[in-house]
C-alpha atoms as a PDB file:
ATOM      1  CA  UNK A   1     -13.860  14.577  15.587  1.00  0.00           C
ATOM      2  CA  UNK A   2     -11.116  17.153  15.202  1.00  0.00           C
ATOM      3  CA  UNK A   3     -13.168  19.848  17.431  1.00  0.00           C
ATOM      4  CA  UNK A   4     -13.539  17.045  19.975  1.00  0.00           C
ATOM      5  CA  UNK A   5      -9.774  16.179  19.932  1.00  0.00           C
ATOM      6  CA  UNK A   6      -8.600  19.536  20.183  1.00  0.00           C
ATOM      7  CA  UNK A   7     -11.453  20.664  23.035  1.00  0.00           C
ATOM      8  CA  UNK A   8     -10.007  17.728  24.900  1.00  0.00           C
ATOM      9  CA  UNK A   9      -5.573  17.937  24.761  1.00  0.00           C
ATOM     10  CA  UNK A  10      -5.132  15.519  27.681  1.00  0.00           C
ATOM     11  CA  UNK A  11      -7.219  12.514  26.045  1.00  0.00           C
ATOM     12  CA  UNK A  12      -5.330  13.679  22.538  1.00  0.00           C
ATOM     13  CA  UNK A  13      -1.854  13.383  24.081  1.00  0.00           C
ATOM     14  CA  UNK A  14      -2.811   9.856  25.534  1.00  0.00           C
ATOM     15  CA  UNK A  15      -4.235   8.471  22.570  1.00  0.00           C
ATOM     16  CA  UNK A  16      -1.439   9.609  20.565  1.00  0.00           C
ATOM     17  CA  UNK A  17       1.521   8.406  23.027  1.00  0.00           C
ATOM     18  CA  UNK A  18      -0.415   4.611  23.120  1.00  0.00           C
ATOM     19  CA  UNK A  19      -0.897   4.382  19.430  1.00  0.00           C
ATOM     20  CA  UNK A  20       3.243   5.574  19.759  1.00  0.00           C
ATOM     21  CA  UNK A  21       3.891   2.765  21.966  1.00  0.00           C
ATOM     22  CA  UNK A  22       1.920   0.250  20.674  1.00  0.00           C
ATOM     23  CA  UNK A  23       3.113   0.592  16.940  1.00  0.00           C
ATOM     24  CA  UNK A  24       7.341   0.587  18.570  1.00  0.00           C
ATOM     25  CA  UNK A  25       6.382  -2.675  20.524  1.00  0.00           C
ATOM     26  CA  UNK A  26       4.561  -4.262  17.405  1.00  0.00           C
ATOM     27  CA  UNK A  27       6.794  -3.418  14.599  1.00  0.00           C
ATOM     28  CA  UNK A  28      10.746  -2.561  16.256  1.00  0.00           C
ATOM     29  CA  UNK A  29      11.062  -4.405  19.342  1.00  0.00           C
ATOM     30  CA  UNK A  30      12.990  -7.517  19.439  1.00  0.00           C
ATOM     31  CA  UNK A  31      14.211  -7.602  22.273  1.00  0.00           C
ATOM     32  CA  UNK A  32      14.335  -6.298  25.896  1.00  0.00           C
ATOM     33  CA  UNK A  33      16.259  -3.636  26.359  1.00  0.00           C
ATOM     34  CA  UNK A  34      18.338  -2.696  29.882  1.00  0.00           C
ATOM     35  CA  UNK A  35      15.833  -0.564  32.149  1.00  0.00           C
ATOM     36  CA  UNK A  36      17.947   2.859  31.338  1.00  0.00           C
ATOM     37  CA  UNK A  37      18.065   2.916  27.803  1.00  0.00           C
ATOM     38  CA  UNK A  38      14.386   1.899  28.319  1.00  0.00           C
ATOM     39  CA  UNK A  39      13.329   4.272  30.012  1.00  0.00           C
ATOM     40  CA  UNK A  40      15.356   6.739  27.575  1.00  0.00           C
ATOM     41  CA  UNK A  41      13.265   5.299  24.606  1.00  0.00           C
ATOM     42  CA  UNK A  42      10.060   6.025  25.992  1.00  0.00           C
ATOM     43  CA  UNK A  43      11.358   9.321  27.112  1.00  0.00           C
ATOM     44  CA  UNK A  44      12.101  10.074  23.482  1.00  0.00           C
ATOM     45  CA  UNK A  45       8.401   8.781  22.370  1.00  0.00           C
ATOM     46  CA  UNK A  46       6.310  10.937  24.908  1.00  0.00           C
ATOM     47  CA  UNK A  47       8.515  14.101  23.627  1.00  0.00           C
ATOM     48  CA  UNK A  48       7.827  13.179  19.541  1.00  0.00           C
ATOM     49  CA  UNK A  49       4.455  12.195  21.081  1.00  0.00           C
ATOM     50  CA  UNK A  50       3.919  16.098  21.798  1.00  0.00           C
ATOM     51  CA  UNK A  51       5.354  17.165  18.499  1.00  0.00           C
ATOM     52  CA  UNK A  52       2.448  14.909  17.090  1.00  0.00           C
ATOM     53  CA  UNK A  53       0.070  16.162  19.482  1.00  0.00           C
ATOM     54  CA  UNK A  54       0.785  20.174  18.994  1.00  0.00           C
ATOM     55  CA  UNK A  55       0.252  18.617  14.711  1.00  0.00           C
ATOM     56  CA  UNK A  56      -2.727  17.025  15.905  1.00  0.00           C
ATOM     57  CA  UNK A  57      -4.400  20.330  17.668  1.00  0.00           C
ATOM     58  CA  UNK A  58      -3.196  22.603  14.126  1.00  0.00           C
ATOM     59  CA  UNK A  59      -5.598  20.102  12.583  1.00  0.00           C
ATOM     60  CA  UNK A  60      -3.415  17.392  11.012  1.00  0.00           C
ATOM     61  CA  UNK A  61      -4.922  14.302  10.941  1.00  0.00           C
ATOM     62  CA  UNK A  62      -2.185  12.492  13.586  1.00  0.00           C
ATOM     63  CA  UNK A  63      -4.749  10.448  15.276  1.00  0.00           C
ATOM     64  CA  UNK A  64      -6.735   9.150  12.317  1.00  0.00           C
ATOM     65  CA  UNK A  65      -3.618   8.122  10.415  1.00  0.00           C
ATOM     66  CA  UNK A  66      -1.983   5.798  13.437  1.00  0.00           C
ATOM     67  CA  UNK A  67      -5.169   4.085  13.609  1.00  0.00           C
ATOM     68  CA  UNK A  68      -5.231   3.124  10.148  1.00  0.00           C
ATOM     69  CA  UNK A  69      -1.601   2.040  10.749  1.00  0.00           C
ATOM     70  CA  UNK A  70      -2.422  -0.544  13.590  1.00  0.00           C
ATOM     71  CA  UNK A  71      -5.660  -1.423  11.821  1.00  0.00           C
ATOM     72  CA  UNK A  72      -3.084  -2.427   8.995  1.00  0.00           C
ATOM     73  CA  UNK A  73      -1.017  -4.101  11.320  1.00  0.00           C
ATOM     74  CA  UNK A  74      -3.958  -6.103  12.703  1.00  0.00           C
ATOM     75  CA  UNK A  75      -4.678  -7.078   9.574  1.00  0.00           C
ATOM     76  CA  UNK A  76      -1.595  -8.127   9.211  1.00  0.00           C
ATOM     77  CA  UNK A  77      -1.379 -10.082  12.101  1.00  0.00           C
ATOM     78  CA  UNK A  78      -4.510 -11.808  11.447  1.00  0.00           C
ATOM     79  CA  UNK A  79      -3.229 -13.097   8.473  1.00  0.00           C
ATOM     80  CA  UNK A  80      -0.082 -14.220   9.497  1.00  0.00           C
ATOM     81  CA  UNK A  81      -2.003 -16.158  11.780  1.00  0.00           C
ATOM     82  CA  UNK A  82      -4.591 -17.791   9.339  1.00  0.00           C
ATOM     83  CA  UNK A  83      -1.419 -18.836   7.678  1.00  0.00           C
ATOM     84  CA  UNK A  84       0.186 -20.738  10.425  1.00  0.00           C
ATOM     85  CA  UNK A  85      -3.215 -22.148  11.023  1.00  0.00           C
ATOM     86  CA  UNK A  86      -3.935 -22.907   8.029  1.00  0.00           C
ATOM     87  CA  UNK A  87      -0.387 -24.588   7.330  1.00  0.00           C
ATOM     88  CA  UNK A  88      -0.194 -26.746  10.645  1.00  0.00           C
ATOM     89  CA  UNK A  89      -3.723 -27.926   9.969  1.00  0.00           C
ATOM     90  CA  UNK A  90      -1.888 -29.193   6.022  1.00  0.00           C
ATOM     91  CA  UNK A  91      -4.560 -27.537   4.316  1.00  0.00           C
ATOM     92  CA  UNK A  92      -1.671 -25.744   2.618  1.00  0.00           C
ATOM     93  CA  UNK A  93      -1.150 -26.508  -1.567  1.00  0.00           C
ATOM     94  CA  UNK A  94       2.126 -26.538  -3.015  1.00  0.00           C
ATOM     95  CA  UNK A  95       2.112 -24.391  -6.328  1.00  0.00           C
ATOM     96  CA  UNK A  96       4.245 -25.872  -8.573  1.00  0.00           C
ATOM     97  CA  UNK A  97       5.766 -23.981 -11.861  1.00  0.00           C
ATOM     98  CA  UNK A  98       4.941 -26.296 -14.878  1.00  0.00           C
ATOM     99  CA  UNK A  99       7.154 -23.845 -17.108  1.00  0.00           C
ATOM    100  CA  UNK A 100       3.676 -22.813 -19.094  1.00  0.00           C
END
């Protein structure tokens, strides 16, 4: 897979400057921000996307550890929302601390 990523820099850079933006909007973003400073931010993630990417082609797993990252975070996600289903269903039991 590393031969392929490296034969192929374009497809590398992409991949790397989604899983980027994907993993800000998931995990940092609260809020909209004004349309300068937003551009500005993803300005500053394609340029530490090519830091990544010239890692990526000296054959340092970048890729393979940012998917593991937002297969974490869907894992994540897909609990949190078993949880909410499961509590607005009530299915939900109350542990209670008998002092044992």
């Amino acid at each position: 897979m590393q031969d392929w990523l490296s034969n192929h820099p374009v497809i590398t850079y992409v991949i790397i400057l989604a899983c980027i933006m994907y993993i800000f909007n998931a995990v940092f973003r609260v809020q909209r921000l004004p349309l300068l400073k937003e551009v500005l931010v993803h300005l500053i993630m394609a340029i530490g996307a090519f830091v990544l990417f010239i890692l990526q082609i000296d054959k340092l797993p970048i890729i393979q550890c940012m998917a593991v990252a937002i297969i974490m975070m869907m894992m994540l996600r897909g609990r949190q929302l078993y949880d909410k289903l499961r509590k607005k269903n009530g299915k939900s039991e109350v542990k209670t601390d008998s002092g044992q």
